[in-house]
N, C-alpha and C. Protein backbone atom coordinates (compact mmCIF):
# COMPACT_ATOMS: atom_id res chain seq x y z
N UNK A 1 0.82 -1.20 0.00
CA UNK A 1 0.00 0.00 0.00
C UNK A 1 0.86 1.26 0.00
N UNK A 2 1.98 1.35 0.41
CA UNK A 2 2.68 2.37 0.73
C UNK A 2 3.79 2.47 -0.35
N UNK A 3 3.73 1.67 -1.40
CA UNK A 3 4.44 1.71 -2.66
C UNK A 3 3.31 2.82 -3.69
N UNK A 4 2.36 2.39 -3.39
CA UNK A 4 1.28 2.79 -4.57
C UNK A 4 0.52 4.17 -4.09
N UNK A 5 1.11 4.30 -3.02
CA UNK A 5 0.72 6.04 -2.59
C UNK A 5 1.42 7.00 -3.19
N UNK A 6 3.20 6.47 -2.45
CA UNK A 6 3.99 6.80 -3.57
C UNK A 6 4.49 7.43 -4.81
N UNK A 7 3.98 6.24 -5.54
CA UNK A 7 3.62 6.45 -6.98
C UNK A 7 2.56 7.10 -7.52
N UNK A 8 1.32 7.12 -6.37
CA UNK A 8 0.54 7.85 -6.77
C UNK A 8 1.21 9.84 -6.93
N UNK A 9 0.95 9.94 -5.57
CA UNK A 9 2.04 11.05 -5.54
C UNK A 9 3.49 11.53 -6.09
N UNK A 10 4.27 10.59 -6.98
CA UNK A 10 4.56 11.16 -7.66
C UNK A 10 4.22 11.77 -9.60
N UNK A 11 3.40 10.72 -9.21
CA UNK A 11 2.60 10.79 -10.39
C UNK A 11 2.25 12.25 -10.60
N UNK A 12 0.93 12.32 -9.83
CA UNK A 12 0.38 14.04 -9.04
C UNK A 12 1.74 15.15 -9.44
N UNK A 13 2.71 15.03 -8.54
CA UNK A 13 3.72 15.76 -8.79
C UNK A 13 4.15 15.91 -10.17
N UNK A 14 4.12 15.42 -11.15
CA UNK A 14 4.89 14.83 -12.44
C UNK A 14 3.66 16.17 -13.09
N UNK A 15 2.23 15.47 -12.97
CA UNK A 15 1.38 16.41 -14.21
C UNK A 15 1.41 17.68 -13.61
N UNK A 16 1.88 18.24 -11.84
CA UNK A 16 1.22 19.29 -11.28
C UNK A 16 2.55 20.19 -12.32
N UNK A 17 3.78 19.31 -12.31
CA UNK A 17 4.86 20.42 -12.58
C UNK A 17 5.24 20.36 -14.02
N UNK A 18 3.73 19.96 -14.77
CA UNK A 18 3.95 20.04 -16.15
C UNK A 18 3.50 21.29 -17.00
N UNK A 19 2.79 21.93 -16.34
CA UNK A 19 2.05 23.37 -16.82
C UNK A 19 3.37 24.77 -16.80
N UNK A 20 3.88 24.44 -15.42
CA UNK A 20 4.96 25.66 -15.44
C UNK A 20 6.18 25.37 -16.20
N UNK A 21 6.76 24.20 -16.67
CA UNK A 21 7.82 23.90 -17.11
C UNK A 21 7.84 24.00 -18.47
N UNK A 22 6.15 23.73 -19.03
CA UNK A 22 5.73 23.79 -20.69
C UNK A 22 5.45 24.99 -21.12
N UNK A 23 4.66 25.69 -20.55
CA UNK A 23 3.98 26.91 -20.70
C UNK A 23 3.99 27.78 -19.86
N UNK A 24 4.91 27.98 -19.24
CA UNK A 24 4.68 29.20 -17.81
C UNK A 24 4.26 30.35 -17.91
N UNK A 25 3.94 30.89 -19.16
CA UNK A 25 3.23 32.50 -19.20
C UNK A 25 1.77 32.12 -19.25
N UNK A 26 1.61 30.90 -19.96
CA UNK A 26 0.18 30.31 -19.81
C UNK A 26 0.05 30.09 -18.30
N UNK A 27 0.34 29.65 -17.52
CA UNK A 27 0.72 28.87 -16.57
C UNK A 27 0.05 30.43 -15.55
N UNK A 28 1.21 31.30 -15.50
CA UNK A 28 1.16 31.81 -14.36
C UNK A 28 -0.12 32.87 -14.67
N UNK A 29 -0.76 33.03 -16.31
CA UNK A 29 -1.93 33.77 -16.46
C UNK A 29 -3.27 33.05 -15.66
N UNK A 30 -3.25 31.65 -15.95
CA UNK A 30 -4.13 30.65 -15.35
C UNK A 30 -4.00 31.27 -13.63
N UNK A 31 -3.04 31.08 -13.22
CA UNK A 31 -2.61 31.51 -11.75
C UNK A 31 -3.52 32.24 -11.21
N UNK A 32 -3.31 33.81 -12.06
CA UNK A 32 -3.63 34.82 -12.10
C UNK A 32 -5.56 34.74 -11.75
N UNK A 33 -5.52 34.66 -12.96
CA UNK A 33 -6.97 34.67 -13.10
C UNK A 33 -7.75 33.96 -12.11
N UNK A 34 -7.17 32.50 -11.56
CA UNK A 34 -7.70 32.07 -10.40
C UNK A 34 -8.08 32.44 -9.38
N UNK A 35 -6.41 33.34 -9.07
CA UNK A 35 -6.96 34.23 -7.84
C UNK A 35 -7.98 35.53 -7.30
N UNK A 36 -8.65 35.70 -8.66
CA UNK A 36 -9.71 36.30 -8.39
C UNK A 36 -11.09 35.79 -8.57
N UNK A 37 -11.28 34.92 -8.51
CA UNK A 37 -12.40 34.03 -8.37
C UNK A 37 -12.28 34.11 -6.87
N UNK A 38 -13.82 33.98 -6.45
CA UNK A 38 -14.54 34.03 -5.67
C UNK A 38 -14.05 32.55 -4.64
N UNK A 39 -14.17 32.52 -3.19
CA UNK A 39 -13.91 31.26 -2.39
C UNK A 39 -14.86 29.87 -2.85
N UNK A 40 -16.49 30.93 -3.08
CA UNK A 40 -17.11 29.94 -3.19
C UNK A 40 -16.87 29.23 -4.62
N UNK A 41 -16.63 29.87 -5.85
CA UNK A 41 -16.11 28.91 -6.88
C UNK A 41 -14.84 28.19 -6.58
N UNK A 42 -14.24 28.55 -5.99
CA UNK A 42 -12.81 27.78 -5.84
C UNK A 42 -13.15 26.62 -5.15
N UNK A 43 -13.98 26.90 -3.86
CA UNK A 43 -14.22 25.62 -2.95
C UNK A 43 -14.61 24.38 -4.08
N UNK A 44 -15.82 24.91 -4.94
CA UNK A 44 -16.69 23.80 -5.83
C UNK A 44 -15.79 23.05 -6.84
N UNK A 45 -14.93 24.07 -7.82
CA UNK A 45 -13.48 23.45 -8.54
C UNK A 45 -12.82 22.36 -7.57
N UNK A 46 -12.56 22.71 -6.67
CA UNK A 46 -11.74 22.11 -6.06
C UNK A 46 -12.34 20.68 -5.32
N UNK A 47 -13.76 20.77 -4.71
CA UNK A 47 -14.94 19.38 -5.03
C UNK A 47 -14.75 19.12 -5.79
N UNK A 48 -14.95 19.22 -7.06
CA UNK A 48 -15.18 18.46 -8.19
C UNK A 48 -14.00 18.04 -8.87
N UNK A 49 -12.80 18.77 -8.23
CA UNK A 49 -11.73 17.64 -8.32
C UNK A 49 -11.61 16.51 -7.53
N UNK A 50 -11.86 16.65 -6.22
CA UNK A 50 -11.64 15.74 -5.05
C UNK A 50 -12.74 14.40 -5.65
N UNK A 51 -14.32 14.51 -5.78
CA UNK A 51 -14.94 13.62 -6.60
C UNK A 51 -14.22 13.13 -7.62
N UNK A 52 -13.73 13.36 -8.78
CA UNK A 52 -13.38 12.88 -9.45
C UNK A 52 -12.18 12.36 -9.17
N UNK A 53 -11.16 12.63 -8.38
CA UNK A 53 -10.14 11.74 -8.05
C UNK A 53 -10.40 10.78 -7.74
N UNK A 54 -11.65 10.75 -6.50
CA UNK A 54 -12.01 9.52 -5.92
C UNK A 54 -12.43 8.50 -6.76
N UNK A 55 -13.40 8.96 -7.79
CA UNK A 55 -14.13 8.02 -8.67
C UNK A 55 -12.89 7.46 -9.36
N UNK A 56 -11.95 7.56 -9.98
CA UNK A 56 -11.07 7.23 -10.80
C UNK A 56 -10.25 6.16 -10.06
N UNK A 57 -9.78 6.98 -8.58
CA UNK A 57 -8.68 5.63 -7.47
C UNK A 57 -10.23 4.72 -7.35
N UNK A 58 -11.13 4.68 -6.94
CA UNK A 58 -12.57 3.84 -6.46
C UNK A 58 -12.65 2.59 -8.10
N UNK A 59 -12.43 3.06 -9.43
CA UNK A 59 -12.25 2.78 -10.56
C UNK A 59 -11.29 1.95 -10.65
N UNK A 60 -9.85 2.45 -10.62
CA UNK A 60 -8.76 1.78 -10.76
C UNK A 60 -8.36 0.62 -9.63
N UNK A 61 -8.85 0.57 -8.29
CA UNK A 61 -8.32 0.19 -7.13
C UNK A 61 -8.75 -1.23 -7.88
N UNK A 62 -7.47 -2.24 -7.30
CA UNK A 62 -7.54 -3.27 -7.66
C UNK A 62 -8.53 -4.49 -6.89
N UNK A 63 -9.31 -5.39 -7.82
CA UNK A 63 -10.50 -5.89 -6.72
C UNK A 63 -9.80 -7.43 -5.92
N UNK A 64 -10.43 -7.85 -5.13
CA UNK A 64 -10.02 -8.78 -4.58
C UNK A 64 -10.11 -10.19 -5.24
């Protein structure tokens, strides 16, 4: 279990540090613009990532 967290996390790390390294004027405009959005849209983006992570590990997790 503690191999595949891991990997999960570096995984995570791998796509998070693919936006600034490819495109960073894209990158830091995205930034930008984020930070003026409202808490309450950010909170819901940020649900609807957390759902969908889950569904995908809940998806992928290997069955018994």
């Amino acid at each position: 279990m503690g191999k595949e967290l891991l990997l999960a996390i570096g995984l995570v790390l791998v796509v998070e540090g693919l936006g600034p390294m490819l495109v960073p004027n894209k990158w830091r405009n995205m930034v930008k613009e984020m930070s003026q959005l409202q808490d309450t849209t950010l909170r819901r983006i940020g649900g609807c990532l957390v759902v969908a992570g889950i569904v995908i590990a809940y998806m992928m997790w290997p069955s018994k």
